[in-house]
C-alpha atoms as a PDB file:
ATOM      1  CA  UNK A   1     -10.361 145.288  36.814  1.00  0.00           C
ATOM      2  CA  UNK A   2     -11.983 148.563  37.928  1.00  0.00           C
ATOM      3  CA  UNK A   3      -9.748 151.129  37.946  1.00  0.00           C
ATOM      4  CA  UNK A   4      -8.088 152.589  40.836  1.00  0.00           C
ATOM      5  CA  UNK A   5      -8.405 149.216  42.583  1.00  0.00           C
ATOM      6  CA  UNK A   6      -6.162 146.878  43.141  1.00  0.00           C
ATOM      7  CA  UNK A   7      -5.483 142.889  43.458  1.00  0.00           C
ATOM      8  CA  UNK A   8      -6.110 141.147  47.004  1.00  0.00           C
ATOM      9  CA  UNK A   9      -2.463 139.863  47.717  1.00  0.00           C
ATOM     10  CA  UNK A  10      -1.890 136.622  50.568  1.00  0.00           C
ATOM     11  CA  UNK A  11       1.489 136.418  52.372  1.00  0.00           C
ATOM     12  CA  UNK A  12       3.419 133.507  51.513  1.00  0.00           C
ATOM     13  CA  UNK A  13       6.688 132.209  54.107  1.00  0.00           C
ATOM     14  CA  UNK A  14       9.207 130.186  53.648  1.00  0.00           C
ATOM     15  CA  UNK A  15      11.408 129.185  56.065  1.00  0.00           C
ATOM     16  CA  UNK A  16      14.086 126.754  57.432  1.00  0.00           C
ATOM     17  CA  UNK A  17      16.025 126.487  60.500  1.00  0.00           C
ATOM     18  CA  UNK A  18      19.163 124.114  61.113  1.00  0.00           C
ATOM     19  CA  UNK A  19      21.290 123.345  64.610  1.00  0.00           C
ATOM     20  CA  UNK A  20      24.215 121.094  65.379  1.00  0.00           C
ATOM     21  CA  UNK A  21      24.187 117.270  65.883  1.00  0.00           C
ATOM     22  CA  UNK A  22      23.380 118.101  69.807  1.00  0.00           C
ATOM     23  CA  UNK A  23      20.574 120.380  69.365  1.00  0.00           C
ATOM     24  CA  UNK A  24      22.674 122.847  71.192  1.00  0.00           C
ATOM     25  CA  UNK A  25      23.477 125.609  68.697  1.00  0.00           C
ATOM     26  CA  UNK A  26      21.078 127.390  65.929  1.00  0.00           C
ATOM     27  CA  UNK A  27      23.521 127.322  63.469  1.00  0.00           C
ATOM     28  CA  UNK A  28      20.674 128.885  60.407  1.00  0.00           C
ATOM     29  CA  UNK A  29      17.318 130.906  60.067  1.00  0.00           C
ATOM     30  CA  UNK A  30      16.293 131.276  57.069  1.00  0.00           C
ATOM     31  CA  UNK A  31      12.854 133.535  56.201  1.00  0.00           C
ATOM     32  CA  UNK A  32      11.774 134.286  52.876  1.00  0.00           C
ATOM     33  CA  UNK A  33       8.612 136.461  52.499  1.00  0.00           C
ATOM     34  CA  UNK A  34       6.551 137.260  49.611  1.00  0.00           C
ATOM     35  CA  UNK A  35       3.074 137.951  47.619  1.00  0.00           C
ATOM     36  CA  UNK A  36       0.722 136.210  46.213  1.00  0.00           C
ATOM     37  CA  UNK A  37      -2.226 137.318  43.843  1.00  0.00           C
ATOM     38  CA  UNK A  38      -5.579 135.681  44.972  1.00  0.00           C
ATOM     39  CA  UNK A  39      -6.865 134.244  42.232  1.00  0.00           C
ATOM     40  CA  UNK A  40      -8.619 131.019  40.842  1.00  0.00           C
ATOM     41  CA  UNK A  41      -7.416 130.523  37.504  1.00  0.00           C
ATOM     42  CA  UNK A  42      -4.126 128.476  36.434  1.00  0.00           C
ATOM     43  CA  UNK A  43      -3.591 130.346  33.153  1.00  0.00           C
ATOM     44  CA  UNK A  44      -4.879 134.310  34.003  1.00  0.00           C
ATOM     45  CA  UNK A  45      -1.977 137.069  34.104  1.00  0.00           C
ATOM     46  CA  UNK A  46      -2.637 137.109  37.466  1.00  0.00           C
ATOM     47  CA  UNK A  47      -1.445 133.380  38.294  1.00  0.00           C
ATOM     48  CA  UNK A  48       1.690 134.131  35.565  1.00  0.00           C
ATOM     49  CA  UNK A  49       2.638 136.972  37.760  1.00  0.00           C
ATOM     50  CA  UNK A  50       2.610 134.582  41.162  1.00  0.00           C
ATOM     51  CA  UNK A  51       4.891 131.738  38.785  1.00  0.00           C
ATOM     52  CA  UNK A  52       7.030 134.604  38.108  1.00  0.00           C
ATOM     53  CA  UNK A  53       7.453 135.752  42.070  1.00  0.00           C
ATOM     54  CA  UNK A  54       7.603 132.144  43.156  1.00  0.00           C
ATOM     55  CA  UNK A  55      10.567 131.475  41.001  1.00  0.00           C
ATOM     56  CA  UNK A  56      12.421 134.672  41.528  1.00  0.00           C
ATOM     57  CA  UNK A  57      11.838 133.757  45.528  1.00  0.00           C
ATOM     58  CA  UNK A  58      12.906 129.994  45.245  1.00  0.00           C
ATOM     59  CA  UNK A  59      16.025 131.194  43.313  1.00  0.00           C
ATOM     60  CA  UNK A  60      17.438 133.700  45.761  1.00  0.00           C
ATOM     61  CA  UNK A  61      15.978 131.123  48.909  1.00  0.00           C
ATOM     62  CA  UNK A  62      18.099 128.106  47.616  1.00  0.00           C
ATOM     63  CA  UNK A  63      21.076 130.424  46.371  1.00  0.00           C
ATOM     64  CA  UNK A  64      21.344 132.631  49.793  1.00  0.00           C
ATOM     65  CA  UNK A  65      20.202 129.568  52.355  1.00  0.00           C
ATOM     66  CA  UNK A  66      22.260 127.439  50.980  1.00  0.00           C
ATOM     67  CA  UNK A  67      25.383 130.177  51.461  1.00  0.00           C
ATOM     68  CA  UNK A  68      24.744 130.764  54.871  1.00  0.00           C
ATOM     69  CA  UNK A  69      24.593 126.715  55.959  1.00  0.00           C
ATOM     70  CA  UNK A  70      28.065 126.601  53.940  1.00  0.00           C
ATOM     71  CA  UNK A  71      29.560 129.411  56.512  1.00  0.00           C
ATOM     72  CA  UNK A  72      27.923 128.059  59.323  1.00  0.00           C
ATOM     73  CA  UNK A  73      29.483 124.231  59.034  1.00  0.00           C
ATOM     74  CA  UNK A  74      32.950 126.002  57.903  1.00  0.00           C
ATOM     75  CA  UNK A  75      32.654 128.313  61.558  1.00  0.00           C
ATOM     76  CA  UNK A  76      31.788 125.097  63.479  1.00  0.00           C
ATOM     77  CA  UNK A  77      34.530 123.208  61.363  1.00  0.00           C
ATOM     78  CA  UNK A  78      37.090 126.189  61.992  1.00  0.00           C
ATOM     79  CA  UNK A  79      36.766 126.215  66.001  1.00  0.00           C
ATOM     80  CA  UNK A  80      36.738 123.297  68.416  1.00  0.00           C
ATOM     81  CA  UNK A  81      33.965 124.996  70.404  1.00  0.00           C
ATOM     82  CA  UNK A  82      32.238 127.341  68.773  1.00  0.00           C
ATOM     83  CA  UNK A  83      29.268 128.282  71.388  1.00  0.00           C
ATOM     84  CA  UNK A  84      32.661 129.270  73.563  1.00  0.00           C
ATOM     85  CA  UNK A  85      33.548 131.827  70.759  1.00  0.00           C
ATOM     86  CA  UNK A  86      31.200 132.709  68.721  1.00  0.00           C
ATOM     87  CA  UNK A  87      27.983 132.814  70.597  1.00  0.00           C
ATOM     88  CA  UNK A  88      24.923 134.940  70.217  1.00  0.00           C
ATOM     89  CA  UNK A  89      26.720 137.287  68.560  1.00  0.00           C
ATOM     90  CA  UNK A  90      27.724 135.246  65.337  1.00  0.00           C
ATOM     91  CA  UNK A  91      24.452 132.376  65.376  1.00  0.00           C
ATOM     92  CA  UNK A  92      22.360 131.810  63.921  1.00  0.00           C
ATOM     93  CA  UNK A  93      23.538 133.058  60.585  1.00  0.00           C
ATOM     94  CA  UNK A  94      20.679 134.402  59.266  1.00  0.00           C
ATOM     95  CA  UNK A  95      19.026 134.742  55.018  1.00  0.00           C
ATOM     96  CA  UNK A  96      15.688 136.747  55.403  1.00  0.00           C
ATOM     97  CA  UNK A  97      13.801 138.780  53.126  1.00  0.00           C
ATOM     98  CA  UNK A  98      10.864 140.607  54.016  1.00  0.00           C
ATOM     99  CA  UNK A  99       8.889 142.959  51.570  1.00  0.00           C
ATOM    100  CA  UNK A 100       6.473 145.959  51.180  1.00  0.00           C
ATOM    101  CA  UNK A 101       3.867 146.700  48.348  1.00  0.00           C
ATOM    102  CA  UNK A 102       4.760 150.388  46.946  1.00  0.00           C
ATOM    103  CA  UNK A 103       1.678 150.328  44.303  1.00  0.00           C
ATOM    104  CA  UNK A 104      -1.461 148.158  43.737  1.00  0.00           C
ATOM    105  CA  UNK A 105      -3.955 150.045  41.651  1.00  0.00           C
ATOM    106  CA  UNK A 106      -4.325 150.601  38.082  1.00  0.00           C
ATOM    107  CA  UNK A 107      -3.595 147.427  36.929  1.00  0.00           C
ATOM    108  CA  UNK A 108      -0.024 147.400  38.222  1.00  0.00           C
ATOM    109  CA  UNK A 109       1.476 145.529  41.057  1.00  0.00           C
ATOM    110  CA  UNK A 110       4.971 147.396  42.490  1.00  0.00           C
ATOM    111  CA  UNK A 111       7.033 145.227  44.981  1.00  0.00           C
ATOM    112  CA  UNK A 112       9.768 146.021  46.946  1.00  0.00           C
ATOM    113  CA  UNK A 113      12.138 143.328  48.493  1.00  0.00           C
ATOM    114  CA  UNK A 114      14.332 143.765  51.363  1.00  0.00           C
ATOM    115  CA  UNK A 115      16.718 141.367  51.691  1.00  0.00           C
ATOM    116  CA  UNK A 116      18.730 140.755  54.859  1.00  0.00           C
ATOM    117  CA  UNK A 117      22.155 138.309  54.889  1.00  0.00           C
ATOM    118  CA  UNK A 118      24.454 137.418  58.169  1.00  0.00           C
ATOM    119  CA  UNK A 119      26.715 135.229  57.424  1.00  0.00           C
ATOM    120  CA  UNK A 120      30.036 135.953  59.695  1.00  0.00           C
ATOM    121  CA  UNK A 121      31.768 139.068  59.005  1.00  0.00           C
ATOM    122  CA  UNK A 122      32.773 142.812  59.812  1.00  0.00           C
ATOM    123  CA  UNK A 123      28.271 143.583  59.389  1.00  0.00           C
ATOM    124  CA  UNK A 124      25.460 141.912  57.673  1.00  0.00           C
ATOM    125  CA  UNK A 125      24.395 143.262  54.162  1.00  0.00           C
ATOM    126  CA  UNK A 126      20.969 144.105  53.593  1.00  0.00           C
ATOM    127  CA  UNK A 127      19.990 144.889  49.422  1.00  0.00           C
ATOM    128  CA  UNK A 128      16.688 145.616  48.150  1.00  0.00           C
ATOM    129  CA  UNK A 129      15.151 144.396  44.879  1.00  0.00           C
ATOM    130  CA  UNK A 130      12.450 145.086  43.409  1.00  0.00           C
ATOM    131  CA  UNK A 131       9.313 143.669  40.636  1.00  0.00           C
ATOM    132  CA  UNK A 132       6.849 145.714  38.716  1.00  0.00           C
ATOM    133  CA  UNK A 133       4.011 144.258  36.994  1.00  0.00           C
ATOM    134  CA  UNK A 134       0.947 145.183  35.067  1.00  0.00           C
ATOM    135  CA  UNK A 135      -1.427 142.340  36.748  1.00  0.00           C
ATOM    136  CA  UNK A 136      -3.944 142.257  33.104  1.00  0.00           C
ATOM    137  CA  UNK A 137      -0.921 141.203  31.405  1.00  0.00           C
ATOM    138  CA  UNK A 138       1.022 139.002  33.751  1.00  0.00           C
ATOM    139  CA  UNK A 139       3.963 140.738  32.394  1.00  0.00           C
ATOM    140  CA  UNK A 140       6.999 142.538  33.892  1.00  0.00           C
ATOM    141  CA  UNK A 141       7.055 146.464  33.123  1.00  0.00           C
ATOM    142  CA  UNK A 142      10.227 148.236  32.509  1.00  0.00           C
ATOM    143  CA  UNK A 143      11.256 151.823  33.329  1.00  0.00           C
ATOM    144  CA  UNK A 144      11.049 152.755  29.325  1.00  0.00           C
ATOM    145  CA  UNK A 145       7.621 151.537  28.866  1.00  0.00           C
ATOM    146  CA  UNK A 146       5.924 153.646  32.299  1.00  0.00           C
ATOM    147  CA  UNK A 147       8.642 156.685  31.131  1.00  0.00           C
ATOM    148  CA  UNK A 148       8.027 156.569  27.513  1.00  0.00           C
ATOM    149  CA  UNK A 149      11.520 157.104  26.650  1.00  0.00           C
ATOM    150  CA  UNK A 150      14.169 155.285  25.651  1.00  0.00           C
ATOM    151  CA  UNK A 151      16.849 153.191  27.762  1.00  0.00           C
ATOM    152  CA  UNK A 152      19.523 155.448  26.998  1.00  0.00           C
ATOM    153  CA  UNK A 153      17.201 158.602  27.918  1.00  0.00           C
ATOM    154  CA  UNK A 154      15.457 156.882  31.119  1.00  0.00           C
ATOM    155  CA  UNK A 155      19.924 156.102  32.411  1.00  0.00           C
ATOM    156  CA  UNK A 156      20.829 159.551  31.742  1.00  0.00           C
ATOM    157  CA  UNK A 157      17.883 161.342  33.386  1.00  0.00           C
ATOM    158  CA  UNK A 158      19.266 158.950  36.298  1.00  0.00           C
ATOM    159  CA  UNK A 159      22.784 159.759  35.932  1.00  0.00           C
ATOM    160  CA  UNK A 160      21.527 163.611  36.440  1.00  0.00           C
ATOM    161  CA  UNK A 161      19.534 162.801  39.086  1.00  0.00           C
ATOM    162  CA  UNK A 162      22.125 161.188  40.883  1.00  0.00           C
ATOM    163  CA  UNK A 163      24.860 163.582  39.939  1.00  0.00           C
ATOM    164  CA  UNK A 164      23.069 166.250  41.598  1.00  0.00           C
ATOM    165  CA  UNK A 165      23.038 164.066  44.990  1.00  0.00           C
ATOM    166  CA  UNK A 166      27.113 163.402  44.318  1.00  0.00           C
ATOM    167  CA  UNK A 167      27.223 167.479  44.312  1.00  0.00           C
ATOM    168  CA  UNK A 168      25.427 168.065  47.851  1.00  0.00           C
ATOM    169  CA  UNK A 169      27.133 165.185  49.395  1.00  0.00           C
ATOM    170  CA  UNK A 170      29.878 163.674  47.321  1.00  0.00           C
ATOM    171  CA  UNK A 171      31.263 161.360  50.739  1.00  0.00           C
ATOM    172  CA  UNK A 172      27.882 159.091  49.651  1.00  0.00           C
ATOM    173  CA  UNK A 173      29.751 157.808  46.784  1.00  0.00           C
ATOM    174  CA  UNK A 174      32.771 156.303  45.420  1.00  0.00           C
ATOM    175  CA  UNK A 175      35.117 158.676  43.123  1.00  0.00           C
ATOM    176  CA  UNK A 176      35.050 156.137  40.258  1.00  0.00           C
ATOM    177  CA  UNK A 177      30.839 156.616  40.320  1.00  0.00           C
ATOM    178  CA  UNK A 178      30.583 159.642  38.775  1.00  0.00           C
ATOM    179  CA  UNK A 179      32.511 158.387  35.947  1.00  0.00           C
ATOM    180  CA  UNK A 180      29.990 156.011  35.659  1.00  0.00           C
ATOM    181  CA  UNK A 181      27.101 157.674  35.617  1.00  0.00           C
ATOM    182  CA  UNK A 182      28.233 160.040  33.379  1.00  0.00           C
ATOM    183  CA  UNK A 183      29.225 157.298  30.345  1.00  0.00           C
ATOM    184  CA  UNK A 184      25.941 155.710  31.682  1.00  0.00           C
ATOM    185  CA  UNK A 185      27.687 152.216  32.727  1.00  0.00           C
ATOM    186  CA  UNK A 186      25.650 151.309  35.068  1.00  0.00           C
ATOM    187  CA  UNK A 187      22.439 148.658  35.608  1.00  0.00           C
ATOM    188  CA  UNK A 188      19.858 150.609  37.616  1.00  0.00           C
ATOM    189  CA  UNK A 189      16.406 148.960  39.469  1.00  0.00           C
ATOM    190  CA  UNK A 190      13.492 150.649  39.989  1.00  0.00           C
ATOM    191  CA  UNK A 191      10.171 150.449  41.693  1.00  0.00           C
ATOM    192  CA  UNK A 192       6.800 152.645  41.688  1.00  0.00           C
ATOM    193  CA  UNK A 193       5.149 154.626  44.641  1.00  0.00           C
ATOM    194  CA  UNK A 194       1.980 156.698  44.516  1.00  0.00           C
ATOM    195  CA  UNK A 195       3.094 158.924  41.426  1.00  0.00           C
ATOM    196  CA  UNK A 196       6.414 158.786  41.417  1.00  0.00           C
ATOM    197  CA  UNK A 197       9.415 156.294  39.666  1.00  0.00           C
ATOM    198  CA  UNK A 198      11.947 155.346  42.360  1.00  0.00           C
ATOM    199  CA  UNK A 199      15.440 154.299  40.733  1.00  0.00           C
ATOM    200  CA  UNK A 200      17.853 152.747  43.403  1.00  0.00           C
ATOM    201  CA  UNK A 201      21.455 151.263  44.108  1.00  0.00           C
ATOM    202  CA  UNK A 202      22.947 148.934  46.621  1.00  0.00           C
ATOM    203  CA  UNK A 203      25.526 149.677  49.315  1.00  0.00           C
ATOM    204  CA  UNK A 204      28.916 149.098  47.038  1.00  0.00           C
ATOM    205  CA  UNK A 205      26.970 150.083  44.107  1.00  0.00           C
ATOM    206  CA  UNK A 206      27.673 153.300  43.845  1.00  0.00           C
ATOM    207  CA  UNK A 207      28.664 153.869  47.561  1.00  0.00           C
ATOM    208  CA  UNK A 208      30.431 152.444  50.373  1.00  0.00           C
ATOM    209  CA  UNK A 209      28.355 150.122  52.840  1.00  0.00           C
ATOM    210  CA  UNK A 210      27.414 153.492  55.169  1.00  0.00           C
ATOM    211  CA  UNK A 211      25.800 155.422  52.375  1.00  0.00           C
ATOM    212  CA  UNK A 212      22.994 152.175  52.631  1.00  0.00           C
ATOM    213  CA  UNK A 213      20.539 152.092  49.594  1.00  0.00           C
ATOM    214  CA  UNK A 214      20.878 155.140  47.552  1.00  0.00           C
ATOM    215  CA  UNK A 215      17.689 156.255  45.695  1.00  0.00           C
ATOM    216  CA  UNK A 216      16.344 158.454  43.385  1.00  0.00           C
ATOM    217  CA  UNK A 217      12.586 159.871  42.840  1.00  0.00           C
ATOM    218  CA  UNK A 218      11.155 161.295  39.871  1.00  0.00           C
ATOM    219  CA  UNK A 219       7.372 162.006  39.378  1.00  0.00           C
ATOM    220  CA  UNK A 220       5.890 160.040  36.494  1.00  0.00           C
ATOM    221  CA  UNK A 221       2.545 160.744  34.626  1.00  0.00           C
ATOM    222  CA  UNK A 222      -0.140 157.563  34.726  1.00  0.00           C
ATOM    223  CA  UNK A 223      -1.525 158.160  31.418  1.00  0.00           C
ATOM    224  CA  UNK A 224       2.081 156.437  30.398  1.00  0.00           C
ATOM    225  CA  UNK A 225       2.248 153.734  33.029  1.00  0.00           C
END
């Protein structure tokens, strides 16, 4: 692979839809969207890397479709007529996931996830996840390896990083996250844009659902991705 370019990637969908008995109600969309690496060979890093995707993808479709059907027969179960009181406004309950590519070049493949869930409720909850790969190897990189530190080093240079955002706005997170940080109990995701290392948490994470997807950015240096 020549460097500075990166692998052609096809768009792969996979959806399903359900209604009631009369056809009348969508009761479930579900839309799961991901990459795939063109390429023409069963056993290169390249096809490992699309296994890997596929099955991460099939897990959360089955898990998270399967979720939303469960709400959506227990809402039609629950009320007589449910087009009377529910309506637009609660079908179809919805599982999507759409995604952007962050970095392709180098020999590494950066994904980020956005995953979208409506199932009945106060809101819907949206999370993001994300998978790095170096596309020669077929194998999963890990914030240590592109950092060249250790774990315990790469969680507390994101513990300060955070900690300085908990100073300018402390109403983004809960009390009990500091503490966290701080003893460095915590599980952290990560994904890689131009030059930089982008370490992230969930709404309930660290903050309440309003704070949204709380990240982090720190510049990296390729020689050690």
């Amino acid at each position: 692979m020549q460097e500075g370019k990166g692998v052609t990637l096809l768009r792969h969908t996979r959806k399903k839809s359900v209604t009631n008995e009369s056809n009348t109600l969508d009761l479930l969309e579900c839309s799961y969207e991901y990459p795939q690496i063109l390429t023409n060979k069963e056993d290169s890093p390249q096809a490992k890397v699309n296994v890997d995707i596929t099955r991460e993808m099939n897990q959360r479709y089955q898990s998270n479709c399967e979720e939303a059907l469960v709400n959506a027969l227990y809402i039609v179960d629950l009320f007589s007529k449910p087009d009377d009181i529910t309506g637009p406004s609660w079908f179809p309950l919805t599982a999507s996931v759409t995604y952007r590519v962050t970095l392709n070049q180098y020999g590494i493949l950066s994904i980020v996830f956005l995953e979208f869930r409506w199932y009945g409720g106060a809101h819907p909850m949206t999370e993001q996840f994300s998978l790095t790969y170096n596309v020669e190897t077929g194998q999963q990189i890990t914030a240590p390896e592109i950092l060249g530190e250790s774990e315990e080093e790469v969680k507390r240079q994101i513990a300060n990083g955070f900690m300085k955002q908990f100073e300018e706005d402390p109403n983004k997170f809960f009390p009990d996250a500091v503490k966290d940080l701080a003893n460095l109990k915590f599980e952290y995701r990560f994904y890689l844009k131009n030059d930089n290392i982008v370490f992230y948490f969930n709404p309930y994470e660290l903050g309440p659902y309003v704070s949204g997807i709380l990240e982090y950015s720190m510049p990296i240096l390729k020689k050690k991705v």
